[in-house]
N, C-alpha and C. Protein backbone atom coordinates (compact mmCIF):
# COMPACT_ATOMS: atom_id res chain seq x y z
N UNK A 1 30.99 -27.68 5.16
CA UNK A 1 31.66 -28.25 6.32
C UNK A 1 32.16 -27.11 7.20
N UNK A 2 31.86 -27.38 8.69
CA UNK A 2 32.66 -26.20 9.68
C UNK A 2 33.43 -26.73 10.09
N UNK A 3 33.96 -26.24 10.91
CA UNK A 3 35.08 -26.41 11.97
C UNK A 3 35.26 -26.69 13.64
N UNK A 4 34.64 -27.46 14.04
CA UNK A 4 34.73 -27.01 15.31
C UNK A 4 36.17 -27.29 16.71
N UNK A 5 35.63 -26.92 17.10
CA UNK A 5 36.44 -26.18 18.68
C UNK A 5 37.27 -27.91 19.08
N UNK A 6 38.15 -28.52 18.99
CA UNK A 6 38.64 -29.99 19.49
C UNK A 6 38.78 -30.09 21.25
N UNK A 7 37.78 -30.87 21.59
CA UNK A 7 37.86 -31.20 22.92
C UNK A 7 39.74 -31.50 23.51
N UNK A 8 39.70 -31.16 24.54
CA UNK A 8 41.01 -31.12 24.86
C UNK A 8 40.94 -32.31 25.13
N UNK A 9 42.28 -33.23 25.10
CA UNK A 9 42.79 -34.62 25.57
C UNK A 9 42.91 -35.04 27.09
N UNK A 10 42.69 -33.69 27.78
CA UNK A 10 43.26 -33.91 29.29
C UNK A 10 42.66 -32.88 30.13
N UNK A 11 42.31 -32.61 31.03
CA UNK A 11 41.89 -31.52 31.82
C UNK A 11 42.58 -30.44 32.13
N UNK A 12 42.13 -28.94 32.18
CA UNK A 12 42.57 -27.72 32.63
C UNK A 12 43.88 -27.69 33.25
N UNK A 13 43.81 -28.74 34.04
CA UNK A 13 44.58 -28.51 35.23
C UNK A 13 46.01 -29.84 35.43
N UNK A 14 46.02 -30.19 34.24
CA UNK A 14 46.83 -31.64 34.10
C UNK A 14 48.16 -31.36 33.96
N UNK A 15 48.54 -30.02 33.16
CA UNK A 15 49.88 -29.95 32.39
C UNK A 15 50.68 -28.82 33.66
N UNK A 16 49.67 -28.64 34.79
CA UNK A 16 50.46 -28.01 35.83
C UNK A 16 51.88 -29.15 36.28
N UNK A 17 52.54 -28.28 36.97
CA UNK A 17 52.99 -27.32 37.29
C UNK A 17 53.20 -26.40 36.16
N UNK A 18 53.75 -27.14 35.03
CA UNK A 18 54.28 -26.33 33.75
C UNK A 18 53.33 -25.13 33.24
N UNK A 19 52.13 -25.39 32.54
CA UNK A 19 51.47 -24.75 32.21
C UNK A 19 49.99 -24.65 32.95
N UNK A 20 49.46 -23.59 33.80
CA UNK A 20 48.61 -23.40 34.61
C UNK A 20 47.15 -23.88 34.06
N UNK A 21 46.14 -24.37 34.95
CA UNK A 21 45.13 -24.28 34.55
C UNK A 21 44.18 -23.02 34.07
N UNK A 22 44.58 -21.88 34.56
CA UNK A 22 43.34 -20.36 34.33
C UNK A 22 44.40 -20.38 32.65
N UNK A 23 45.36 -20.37 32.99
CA UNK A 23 46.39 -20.14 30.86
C UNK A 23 45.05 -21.32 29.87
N UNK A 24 45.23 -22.72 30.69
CA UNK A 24 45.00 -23.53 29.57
C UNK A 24 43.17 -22.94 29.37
N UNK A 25 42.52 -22.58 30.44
CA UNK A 25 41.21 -22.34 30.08
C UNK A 25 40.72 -21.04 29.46
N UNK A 26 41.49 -20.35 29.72
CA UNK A 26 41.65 -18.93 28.30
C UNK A 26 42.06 -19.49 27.34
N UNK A 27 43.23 -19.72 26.89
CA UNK A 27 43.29 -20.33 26.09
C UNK A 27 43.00 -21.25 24.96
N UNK A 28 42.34 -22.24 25.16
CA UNK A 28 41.65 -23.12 24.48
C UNK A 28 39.91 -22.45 24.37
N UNK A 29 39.59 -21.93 25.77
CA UNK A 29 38.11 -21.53 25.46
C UNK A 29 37.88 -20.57 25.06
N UNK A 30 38.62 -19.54 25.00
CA UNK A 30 38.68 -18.57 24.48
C UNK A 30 39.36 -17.76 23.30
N UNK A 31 40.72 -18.16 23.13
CA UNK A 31 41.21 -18.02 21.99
C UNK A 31 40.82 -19.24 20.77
N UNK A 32 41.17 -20.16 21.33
CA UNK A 32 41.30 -21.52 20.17
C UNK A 32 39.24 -21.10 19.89
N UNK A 33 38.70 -20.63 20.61
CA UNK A 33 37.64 -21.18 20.07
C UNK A 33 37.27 -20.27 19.20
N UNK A 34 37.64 -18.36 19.70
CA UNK A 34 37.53 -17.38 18.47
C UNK A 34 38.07 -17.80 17.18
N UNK A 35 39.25 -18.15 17.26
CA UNK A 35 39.83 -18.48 16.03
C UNK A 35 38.54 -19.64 14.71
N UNK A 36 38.17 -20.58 15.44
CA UNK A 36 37.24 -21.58 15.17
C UNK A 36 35.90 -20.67 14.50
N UNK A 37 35.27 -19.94 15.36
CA UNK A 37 34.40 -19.38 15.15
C UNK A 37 34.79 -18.60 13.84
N UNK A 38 35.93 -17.55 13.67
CA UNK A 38 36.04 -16.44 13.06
C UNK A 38 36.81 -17.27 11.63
N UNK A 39 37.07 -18.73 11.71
CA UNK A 39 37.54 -19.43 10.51
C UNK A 39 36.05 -19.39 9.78
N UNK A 40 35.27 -20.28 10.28
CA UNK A 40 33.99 -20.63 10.19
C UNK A 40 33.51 -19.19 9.20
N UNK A 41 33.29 -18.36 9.79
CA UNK A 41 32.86 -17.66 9.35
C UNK A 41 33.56 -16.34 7.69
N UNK A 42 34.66 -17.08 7.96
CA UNK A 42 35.91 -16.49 6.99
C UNK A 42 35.18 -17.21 5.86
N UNK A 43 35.14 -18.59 5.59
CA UNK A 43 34.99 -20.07 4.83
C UNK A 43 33.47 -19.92 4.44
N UNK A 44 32.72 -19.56 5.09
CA UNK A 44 30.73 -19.94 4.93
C UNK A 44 30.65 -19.46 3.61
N UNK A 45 30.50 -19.91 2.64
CA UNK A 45 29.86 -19.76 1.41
C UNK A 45 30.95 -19.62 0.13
N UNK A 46 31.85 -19.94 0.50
CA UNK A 46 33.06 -20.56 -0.21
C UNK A 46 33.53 -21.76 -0.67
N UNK A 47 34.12 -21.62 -1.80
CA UNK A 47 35.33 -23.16 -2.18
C UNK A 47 35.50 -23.86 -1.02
N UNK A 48 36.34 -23.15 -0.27
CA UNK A 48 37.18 -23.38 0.92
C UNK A 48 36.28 -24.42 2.19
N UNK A 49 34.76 -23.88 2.01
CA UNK A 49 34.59 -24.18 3.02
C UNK A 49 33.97 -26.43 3.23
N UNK A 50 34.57 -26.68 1.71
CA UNK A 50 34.44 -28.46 1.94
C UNK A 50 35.78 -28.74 1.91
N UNK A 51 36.36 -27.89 1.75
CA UNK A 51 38.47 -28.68 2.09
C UNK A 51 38.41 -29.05 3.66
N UNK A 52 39.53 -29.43 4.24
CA UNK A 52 40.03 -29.74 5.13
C UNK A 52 40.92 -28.83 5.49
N UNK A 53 40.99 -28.13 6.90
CA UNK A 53 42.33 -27.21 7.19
C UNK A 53 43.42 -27.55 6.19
N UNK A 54 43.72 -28.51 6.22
CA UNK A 54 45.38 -28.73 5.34
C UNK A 54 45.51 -28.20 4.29
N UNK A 55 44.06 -28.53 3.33
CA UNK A 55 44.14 -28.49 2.32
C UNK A 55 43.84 -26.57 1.82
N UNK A 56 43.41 -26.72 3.03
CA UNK A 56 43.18 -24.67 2.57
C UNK A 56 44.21 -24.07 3.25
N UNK A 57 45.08 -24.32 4.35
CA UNK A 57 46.26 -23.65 4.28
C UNK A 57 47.29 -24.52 2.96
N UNK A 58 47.66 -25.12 3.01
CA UNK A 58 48.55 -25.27 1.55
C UNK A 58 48.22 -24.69 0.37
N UNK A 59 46.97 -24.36 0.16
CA UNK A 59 46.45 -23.65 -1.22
C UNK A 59 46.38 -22.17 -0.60
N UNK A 60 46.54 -21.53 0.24
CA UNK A 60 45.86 -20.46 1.00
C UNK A 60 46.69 -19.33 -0.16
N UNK A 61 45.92 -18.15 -0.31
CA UNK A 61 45.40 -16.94 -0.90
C UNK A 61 46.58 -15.89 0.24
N UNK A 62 47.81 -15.89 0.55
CA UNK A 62 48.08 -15.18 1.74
C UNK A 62 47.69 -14.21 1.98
N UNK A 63 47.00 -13.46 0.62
CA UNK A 63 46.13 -11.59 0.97
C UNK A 63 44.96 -11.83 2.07
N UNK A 64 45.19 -13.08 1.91
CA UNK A 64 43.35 -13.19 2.80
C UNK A 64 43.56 -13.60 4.38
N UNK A 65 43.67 -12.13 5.06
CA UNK A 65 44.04 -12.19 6.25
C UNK A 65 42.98 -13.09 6.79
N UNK A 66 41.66 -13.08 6.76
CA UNK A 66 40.92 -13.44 7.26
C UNK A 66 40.87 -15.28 7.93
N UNK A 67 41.29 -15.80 6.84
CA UNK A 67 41.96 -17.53 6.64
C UNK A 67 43.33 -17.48 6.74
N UNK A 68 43.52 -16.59 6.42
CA UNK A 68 45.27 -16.88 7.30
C UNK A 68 45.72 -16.79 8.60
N UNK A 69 44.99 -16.00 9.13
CA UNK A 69 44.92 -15.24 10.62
C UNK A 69 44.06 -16.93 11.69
N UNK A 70 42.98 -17.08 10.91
CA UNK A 70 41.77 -18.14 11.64
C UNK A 70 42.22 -19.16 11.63
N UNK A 71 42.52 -19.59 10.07
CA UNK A 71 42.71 -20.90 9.70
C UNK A 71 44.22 -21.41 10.12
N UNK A 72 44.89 -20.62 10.50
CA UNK A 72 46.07 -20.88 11.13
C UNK A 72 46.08 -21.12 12.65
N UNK A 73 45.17 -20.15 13.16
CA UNK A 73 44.82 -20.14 14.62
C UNK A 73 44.28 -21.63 15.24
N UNK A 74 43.35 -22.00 13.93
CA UNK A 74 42.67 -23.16 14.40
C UNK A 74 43.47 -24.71 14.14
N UNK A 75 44.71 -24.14 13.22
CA UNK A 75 45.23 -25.75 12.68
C UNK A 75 46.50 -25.40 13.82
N UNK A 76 47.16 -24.41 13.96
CA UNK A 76 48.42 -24.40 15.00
C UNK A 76 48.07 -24.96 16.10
N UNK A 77 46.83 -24.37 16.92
CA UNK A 77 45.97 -24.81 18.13
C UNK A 77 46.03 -26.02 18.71
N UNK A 78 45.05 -26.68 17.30
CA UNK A 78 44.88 -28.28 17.40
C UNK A 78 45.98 -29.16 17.61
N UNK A 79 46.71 -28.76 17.19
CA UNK A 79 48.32 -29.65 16.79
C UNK A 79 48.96 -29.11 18.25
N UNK A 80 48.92 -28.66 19.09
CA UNK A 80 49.65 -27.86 19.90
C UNK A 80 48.78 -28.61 20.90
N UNK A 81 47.36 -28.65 21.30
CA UNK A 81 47.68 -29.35 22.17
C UNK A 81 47.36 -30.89 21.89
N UNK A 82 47.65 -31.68 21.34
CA UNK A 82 47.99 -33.14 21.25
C UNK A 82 49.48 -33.21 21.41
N UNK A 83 50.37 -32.33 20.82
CA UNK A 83 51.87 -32.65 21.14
C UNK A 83 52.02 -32.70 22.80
N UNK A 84 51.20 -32.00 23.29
CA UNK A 84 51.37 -32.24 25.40
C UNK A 84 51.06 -33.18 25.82
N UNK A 85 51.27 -33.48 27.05
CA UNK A 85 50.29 -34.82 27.52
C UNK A 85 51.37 -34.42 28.84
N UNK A 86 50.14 -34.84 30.06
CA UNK A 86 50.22 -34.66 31.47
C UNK A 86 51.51 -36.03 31.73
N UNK A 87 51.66 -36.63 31.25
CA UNK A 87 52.41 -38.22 31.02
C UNK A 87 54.23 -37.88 30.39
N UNK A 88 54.28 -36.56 29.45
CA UNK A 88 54.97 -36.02 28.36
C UNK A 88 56.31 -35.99 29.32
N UNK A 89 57.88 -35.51 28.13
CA UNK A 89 58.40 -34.69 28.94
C UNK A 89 59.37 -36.19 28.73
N UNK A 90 60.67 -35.86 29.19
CA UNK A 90 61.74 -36.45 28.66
C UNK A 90 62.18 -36.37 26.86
N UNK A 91 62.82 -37.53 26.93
CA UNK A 91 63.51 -37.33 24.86
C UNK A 91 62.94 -38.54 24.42
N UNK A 92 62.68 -38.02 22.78
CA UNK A 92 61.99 -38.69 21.73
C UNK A 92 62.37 -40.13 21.55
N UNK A 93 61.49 -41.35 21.38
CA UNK A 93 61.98 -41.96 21.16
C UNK A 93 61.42 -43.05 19.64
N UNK A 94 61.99 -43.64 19.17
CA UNK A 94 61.33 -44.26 18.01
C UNK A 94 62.23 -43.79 16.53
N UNK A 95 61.11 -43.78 15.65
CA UNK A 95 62.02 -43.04 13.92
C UNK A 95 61.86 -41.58 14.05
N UNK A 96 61.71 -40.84 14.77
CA UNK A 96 61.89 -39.36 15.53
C UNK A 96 63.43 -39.18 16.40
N UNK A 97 62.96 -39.55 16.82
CA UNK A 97 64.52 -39.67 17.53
C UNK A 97 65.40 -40.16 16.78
N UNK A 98 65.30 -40.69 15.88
CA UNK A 98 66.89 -41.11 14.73
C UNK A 98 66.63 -39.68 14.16
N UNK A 99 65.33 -39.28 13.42
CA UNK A 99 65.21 -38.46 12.55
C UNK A 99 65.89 -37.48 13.14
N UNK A 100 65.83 -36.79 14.27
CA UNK A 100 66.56 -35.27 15.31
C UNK A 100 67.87 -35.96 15.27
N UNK A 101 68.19 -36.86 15.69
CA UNK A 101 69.63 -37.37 15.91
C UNK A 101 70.63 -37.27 14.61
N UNK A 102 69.99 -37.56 13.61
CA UNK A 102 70.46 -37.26 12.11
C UNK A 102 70.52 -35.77 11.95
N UNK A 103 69.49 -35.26 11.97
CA UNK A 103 69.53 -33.76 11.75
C UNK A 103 70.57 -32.86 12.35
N UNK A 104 70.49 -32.94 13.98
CA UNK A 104 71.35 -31.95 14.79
C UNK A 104 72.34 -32.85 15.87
N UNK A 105 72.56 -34.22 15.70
CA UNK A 105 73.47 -34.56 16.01
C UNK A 105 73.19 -35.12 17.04
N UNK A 106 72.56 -34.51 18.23
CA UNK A 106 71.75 -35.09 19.61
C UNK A 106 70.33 -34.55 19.86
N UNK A 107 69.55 -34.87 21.19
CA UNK A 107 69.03 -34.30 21.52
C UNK A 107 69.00 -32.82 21.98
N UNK A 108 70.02 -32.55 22.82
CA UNK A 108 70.25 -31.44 23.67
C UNK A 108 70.23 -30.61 22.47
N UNK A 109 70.97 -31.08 21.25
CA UNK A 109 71.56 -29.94 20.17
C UNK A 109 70.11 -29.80 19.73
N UNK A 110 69.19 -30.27 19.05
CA UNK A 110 68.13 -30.24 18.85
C UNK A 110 67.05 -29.02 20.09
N UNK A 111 67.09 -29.81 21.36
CA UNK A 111 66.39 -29.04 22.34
C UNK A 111 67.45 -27.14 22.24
N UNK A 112 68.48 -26.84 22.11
CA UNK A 112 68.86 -25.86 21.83
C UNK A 112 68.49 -24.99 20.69
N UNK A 113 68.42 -25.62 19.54
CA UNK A 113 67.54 -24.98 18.32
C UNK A 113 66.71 -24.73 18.49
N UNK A 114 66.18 -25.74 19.02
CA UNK A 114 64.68 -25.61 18.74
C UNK A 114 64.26 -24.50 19.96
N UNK A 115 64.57 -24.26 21.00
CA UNK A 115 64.07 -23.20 22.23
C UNK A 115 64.86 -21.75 21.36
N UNK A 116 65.83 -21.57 20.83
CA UNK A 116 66.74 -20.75 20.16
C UNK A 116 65.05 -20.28 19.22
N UNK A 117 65.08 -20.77 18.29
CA UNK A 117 63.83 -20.22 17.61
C UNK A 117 62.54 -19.87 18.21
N UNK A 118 62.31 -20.39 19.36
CA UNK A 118 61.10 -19.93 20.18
C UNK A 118 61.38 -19.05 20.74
N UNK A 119 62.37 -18.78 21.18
CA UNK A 119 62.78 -17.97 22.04
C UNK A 119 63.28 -16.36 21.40
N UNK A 120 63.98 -16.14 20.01
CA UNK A 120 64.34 -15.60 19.01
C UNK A 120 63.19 -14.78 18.11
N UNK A 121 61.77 -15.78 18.60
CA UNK A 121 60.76 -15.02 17.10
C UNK A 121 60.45 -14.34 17.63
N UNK A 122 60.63 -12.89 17.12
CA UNK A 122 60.06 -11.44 17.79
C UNK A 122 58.82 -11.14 17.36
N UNK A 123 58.03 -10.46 18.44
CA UNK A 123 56.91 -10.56 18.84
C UNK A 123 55.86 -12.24 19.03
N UNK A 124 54.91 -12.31 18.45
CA UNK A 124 53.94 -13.38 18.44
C UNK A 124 54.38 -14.44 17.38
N UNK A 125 54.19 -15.71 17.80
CA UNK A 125 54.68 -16.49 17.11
C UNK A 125 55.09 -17.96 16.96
N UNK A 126 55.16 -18.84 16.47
CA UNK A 126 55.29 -20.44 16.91
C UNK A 126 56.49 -20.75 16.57
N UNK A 127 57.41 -21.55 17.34
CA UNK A 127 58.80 -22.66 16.75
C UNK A 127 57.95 -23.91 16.27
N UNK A 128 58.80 -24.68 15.13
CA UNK A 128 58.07 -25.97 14.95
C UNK A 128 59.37 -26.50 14.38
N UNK A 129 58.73 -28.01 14.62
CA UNK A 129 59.47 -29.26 14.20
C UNK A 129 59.05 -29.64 12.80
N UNK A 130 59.50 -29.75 11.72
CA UNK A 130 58.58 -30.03 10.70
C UNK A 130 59.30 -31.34 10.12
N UNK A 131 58.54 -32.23 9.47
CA UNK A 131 59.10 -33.15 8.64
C UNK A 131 59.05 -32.82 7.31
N UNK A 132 59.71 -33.32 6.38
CA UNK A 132 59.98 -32.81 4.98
C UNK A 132 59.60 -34.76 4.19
N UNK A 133 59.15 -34.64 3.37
CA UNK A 133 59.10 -35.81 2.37
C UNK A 133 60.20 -37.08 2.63
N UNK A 134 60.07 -37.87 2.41
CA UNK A 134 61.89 -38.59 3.19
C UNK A 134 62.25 -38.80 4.61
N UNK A 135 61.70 -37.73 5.13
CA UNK A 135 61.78 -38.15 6.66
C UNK A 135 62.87 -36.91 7.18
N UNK A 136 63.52 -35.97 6.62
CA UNK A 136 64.21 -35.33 7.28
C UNK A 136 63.12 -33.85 8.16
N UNK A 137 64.35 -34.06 9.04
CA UNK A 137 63.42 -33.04 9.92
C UNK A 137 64.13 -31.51 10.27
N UNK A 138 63.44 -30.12 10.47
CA UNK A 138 64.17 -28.86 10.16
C UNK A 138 63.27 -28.54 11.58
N UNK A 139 64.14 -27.44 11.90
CA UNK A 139 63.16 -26.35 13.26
C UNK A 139 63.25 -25.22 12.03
N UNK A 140 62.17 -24.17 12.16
CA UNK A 140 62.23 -23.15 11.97
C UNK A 140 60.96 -22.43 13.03
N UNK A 141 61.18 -21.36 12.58
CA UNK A 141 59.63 -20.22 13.51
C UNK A 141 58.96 -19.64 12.36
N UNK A 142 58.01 -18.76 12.72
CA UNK A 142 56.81 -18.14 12.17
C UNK A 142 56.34 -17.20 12.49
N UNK A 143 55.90 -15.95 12.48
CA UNK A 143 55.05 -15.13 13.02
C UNK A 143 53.62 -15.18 13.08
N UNK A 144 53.17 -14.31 14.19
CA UNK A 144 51.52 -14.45 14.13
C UNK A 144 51.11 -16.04 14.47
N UNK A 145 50.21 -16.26 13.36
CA UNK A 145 49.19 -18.16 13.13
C UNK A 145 49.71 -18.26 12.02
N UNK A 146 50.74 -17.93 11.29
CA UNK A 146 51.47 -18.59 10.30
C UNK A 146 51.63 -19.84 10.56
N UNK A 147 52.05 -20.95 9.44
CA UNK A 147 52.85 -22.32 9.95
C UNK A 147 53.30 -22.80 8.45
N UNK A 148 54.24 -23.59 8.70
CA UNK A 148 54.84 -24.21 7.49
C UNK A 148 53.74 -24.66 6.67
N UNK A 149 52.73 -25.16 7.05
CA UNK A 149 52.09 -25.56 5.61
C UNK A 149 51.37 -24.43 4.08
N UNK A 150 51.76 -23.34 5.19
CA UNK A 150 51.21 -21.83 4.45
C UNK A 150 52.14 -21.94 3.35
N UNK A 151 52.31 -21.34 1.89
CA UNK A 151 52.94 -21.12 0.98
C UNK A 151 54.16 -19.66 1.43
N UNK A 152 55.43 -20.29 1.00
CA UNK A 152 56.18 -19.28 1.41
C UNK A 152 56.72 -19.01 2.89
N UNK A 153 56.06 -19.78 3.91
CA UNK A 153 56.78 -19.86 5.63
C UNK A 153 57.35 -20.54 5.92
N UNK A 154 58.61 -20.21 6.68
CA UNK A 154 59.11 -21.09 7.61
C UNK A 154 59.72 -22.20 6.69
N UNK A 155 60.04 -23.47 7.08
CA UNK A 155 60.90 -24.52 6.42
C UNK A 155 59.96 -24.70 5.91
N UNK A 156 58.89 -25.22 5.35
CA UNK A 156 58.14 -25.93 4.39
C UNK A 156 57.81 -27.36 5.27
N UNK A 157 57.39 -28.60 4.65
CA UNK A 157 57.19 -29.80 5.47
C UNK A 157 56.03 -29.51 6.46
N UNK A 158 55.61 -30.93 6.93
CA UNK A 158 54.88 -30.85 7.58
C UNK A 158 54.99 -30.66 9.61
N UNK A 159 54.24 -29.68 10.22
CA UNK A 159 54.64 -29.51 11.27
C UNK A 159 53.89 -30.70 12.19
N UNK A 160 54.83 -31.07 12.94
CA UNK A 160 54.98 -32.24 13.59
C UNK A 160 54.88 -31.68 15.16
N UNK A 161 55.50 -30.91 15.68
CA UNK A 161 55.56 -29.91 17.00
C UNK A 161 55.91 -28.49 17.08
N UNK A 162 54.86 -28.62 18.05
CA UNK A 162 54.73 -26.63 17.52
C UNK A 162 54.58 -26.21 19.22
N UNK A 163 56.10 -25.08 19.23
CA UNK A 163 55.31 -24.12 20.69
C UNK A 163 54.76 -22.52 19.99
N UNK A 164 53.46 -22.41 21.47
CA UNK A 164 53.33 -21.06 20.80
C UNK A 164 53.99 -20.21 21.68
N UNK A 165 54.40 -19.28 21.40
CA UNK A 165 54.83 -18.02 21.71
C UNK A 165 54.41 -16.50 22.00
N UNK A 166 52.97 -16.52 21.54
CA UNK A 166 52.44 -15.94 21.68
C UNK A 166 52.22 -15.48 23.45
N UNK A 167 52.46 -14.08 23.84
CA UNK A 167 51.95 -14.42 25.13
C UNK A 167 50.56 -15.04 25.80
N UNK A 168 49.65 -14.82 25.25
CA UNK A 168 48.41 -15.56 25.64
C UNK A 168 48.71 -16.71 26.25
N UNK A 169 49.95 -17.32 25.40
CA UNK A 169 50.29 -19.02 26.13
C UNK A 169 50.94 -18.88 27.33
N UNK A 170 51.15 -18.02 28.01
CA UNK A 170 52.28 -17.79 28.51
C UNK A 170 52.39 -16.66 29.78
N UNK A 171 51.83 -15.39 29.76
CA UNK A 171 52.00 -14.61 30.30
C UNK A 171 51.35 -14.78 31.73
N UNK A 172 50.47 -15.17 32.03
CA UNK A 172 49.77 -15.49 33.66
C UNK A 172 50.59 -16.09 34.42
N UNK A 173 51.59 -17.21 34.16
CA UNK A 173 52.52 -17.76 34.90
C UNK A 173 53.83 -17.54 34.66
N UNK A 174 54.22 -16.95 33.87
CA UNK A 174 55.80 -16.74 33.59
C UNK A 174 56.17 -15.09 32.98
N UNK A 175 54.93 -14.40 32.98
CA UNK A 175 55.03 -13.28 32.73
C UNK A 175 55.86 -12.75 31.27
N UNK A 176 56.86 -12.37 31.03
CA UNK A 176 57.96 -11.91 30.27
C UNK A 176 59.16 -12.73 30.40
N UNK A 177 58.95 -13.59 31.20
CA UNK A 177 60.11 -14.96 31.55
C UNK A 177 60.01 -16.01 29.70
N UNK A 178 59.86 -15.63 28.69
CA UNK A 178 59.45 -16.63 27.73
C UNK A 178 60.35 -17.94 27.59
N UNK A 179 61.65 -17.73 28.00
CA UNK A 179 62.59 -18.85 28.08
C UNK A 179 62.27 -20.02 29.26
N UNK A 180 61.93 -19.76 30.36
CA UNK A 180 61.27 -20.38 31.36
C UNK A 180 59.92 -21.05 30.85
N UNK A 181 59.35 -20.22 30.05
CA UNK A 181 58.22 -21.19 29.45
C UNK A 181 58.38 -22.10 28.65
N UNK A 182 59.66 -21.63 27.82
CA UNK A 182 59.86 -22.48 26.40
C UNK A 182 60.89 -24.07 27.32
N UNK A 183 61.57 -23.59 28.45
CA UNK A 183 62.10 -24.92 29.41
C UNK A 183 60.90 -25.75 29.99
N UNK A 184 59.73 -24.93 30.38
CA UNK A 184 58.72 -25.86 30.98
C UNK A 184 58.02 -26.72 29.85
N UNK A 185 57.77 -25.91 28.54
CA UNK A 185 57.62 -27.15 27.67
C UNK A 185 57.98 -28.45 27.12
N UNK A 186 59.39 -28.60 27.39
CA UNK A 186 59.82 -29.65 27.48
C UNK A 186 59.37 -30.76 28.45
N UNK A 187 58.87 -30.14 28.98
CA UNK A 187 58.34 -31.09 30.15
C UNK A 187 56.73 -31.49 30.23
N UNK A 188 56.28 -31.24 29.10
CA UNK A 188 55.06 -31.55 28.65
C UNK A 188 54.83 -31.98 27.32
N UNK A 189 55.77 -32.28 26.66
CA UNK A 189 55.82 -32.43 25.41
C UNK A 189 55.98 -34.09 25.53
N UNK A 190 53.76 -34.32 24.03
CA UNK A 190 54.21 -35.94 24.34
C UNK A 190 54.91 -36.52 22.96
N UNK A 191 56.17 -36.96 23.53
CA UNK A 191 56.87 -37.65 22.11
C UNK A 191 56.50 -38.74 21.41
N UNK A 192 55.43 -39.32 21.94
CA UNK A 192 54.59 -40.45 21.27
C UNK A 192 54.08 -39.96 20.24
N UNK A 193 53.44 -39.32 20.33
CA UNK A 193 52.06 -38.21 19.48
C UNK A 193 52.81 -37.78 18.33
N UNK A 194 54.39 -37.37 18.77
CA UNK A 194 55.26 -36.36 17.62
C UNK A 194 56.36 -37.67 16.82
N UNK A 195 55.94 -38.96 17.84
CA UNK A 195 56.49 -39.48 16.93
C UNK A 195 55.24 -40.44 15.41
N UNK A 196 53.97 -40.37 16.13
CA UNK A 196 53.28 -41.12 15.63
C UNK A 196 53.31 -40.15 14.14
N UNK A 197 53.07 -38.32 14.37
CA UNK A 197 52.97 -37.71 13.14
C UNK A 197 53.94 -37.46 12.56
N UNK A 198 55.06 -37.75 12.82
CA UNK A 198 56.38 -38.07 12.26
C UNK A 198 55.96 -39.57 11.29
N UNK A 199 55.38 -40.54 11.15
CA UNK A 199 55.59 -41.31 10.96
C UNK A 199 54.39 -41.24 9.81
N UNK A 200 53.30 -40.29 9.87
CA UNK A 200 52.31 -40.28 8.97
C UNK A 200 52.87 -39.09 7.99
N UNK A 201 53.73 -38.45 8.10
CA UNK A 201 54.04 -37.71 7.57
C UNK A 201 55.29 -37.56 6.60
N UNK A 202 55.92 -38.53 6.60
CA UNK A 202 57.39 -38.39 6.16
C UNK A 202 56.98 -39.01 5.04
């Protein structure tokens, strides 16, 4: 089994103003798809290569830059852009929104953590929302294409919303501004999507 490249949900040019169209088309066509390619090719003639992303980052080997580096690239990616939507943007609503409301008390307190860790992970790197067994929900960050489902990162649980941090996401329109990016995400973020995997996940 390979991997391939996930058609985007929305066009280049949808999640403007926030995030530019020339970002989203580097981006996805060019990074998300090396990553794809260079998983692919990590996996060809391996165990690994009839699992499912999930199932080979949760078991993952962490010496093996090669699937940690790819296979992270390609599962952070995917998940990153379904949490957007041109439609996105306002606060969570559903068993997500109790779940954050339980956790950190409100939204805002939540939207503060959670930009606090995006904003905080030095150098390259993702914030995420993760759910834990039960339904409780944690922010933590990551470096690199790390993500909670790796052994040993971040809160553990499953990641539910993820920004990247990396400049690639980022640098054509907001330059070294990363807090300005991590505010424009809010405004593309679809809470349907984070509540639906909130709900498969807990």
């Amino acid at each position: 089994m390979s991997f391939s490249l996930p058609e985007l949900p929305y066009a280049h040019d949808a999640l403007e103003p926030h995030i530019d169209a020339r970002t989203m088309e580097i981006h996805h066509g060019k990074h998300h798809a090396g990553y794809t390619t260079k998983l692919n090719n990590a996996i060809e003639g391996t165990d690994l290569a009839a699992k499912s992303i999930e199932d080979i980052l949760i078991g993952l080997d962490m010496k093996n830059g090669a699937v940690r580096n790819n296979g992270g690239g390609f599962y952070n990616h995917r998940l990153f852009w379904q949490v957007m939507s041109p439609n996105g943007g306002g606060e969570p609503t559903g068993d997500v929104a109790k779940a954050i409301n339980d956790a950190y008390g409100s939204f805002e307190d939540f939207k503060k953590e959670f930009s606090n860790a995006a904003a905080t992970q030095f150098g390259s790197g993702w914030a995420w929302l993760c759910v834990h067994p039960g339904g409780k929900v944690e922010v933590c960050s990551s470096p690199n294409q790390d993500n909670p489902l790796m052994p040993g990162v971040g809160c553990g649980g499953t990641p539910i919303l993820g920004v990247d941090v990396w400049e690639h996401a980022y640098y054509l329109n907001y330059q070294n501004r990363r807090p300005d990016y991590i505010e424009a995400f809010f405004n593309v973020i679809n809470w349907d999507k984070v509540n639906e995997l909130y709900n498969a996940n807990k």
